[in-house]
C-alpha atoms as a PDB file:
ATOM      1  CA  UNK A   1      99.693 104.659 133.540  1.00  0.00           C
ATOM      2  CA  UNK A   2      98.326 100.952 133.806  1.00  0.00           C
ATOM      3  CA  UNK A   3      98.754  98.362 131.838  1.00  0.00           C
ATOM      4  CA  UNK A   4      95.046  98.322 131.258  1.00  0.00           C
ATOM      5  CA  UNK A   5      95.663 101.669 130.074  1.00  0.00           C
ATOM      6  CA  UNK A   6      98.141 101.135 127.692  1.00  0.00           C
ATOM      7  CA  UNK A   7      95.911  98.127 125.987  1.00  0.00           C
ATOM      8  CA  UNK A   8      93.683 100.315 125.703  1.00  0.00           C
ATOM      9  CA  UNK A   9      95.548 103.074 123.892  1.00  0.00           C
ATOM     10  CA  UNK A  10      97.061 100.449 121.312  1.00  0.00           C
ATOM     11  CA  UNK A  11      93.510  98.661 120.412  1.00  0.00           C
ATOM     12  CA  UNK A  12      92.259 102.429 120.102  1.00  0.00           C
ATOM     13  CA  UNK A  13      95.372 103.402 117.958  1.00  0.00           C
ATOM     14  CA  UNK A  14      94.369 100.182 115.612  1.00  0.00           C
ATOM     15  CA  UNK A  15      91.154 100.609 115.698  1.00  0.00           C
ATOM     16  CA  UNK A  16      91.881 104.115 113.695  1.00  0.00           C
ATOM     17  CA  UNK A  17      93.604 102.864 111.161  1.00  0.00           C
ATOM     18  CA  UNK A  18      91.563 101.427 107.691  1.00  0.00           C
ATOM     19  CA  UNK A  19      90.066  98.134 107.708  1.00  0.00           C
ATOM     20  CA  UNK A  20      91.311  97.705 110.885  1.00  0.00           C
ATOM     21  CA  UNK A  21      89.858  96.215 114.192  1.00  0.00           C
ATOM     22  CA  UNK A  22      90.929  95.438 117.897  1.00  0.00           C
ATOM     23  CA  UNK A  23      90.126  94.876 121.265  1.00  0.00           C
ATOM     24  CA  UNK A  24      91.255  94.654 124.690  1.00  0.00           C
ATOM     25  CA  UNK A  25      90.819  90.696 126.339  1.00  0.00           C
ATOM     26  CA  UNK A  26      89.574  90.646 129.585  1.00  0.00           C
ATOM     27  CA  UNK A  27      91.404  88.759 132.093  1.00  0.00           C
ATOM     28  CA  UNK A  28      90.244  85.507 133.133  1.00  0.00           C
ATOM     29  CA  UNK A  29      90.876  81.810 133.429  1.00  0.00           C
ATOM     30  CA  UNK A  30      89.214  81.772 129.600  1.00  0.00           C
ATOM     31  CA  UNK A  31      91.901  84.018 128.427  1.00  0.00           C
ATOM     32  CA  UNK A  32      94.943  82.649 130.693  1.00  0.00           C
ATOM     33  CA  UNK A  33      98.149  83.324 128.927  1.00  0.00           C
ATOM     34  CA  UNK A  34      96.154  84.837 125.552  1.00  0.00           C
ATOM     35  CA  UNK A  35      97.696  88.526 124.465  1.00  0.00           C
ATOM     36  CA  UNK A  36      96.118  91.241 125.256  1.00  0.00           C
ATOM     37  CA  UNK A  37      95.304  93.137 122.384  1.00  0.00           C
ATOM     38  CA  UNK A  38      93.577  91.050 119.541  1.00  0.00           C
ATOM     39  CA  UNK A  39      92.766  92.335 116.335  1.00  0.00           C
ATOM     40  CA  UNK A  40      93.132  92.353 112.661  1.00  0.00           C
ATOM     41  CA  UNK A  41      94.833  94.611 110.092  1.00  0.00           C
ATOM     42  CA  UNK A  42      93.498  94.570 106.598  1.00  0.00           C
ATOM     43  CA  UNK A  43      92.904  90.658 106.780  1.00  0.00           C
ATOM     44  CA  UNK A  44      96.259  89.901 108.886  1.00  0.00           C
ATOM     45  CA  UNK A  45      95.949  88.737 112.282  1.00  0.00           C
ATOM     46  CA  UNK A  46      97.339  90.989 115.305  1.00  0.00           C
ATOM     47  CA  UNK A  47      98.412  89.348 118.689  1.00  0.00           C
ATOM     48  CA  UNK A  48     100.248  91.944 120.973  1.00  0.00           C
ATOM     49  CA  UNK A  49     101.023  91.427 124.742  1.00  0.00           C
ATOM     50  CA  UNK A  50     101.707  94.689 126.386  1.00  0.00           C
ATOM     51  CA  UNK A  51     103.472  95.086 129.644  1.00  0.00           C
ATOM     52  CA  UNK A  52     104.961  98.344 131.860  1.00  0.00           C
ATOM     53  CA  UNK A  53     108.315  99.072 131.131  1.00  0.00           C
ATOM     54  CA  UNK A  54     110.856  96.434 133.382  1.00  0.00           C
ATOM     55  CA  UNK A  55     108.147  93.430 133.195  1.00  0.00           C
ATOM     56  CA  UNK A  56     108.226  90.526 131.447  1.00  0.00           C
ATOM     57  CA  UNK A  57     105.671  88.342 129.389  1.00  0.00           C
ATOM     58  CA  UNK A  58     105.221  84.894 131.347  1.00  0.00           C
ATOM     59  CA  UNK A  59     106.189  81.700 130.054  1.00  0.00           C
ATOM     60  CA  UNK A  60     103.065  80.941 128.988  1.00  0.00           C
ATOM     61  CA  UNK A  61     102.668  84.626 127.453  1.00  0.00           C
ATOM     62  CA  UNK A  62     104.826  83.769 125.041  1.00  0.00           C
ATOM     63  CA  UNK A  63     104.272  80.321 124.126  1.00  0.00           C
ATOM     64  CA  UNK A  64     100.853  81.571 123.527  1.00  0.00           C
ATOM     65  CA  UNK A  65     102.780  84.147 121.085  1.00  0.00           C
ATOM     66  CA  UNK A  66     104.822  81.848 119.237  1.00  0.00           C
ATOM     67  CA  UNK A  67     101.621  79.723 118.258  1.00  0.00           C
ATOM     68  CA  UNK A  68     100.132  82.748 117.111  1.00  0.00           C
ATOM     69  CA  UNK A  69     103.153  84.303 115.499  1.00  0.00           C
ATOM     70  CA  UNK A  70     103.563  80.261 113.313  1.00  0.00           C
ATOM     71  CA  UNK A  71      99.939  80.501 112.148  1.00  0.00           C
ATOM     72  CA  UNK A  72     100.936  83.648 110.571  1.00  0.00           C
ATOM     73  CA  UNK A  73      99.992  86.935 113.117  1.00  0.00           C
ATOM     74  CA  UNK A  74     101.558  89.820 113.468  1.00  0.00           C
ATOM     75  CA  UNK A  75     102.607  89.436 117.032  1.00  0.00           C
ATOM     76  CA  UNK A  76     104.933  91.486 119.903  1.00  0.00           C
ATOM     77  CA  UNK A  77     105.885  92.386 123.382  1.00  0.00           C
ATOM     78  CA  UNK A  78     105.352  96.211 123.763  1.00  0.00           C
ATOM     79  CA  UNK A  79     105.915  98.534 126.533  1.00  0.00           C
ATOM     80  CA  UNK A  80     104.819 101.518 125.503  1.00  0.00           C
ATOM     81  CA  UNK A  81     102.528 102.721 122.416  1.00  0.00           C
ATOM     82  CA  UNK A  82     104.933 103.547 120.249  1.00  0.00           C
ATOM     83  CA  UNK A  83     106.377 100.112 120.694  1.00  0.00           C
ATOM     84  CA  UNK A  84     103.278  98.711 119.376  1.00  0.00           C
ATOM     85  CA  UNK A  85     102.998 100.944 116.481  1.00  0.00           C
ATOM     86  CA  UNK A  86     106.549  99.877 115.392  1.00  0.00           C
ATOM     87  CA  UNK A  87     105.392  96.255 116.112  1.00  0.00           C
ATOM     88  CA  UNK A  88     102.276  96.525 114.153  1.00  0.00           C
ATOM     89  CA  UNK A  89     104.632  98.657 111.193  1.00  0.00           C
ATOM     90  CA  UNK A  90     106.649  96.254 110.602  1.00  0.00           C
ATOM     91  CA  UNK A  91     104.713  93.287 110.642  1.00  0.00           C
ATOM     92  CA  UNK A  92     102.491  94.961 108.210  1.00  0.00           C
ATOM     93  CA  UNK A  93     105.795  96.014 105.942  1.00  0.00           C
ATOM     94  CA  UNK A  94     107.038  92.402 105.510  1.00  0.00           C
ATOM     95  CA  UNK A  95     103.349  91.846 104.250  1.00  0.00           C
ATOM     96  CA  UNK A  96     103.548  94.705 101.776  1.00  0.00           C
ATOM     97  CA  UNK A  97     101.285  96.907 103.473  1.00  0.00           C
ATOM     98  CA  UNK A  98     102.717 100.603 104.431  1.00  0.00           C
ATOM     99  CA  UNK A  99     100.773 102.405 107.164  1.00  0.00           C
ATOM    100  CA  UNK A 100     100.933 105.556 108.583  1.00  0.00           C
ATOM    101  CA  UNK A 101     102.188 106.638 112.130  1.00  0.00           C
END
């Protein structure tokens, strides 16, 4: 699998869940450094960066991550979608907000 691939199996995955909406970024000098997956859960902000397993975010990558993750978004580093889901999970938990796997 891609990482493309997997980006696109975690916005999907959000996408299902209530109130919920995500997307894929496209590449690009616009997006340089931005996560991957953008979305929101039920009014809270998601930021994920997804890589293959044995890669690492860039510097930048997560710089852009900590800003995000300060102005209050859920926000991660996953390598696989189940990574994400328990990414997404918790963040949601600390905010009081259960969903389901």
């Amino acid at each position: 699998m891609k990482e493309t691939q997997l980006n696109k199996k975690v916005a999907d995955w959000i996408n299902g869940l209530p109130s919920a909406y995500a997307y894929k970024r496209l590449g690009g000098v616009a997006n340089k450094g931005q996560p991957d997956v953008t979305g929101c859960i039920q009014g809270y902000r998601i930021e994920l960066e997804g890589k293959m397993p044995g890669k690492k975010p860039t510097p930048l990558q997560m710089n852009r991550l900590k800003k995000w993750k300060e102005a209050g978004a859920i926000t991660g580093v996953y390598h696989s979608l189940e990574e994400a889901q328990k990414i997404v999970a918790e963040g949601l938990l600390q905010r009081k907000i259960i969903v389901k796997l």
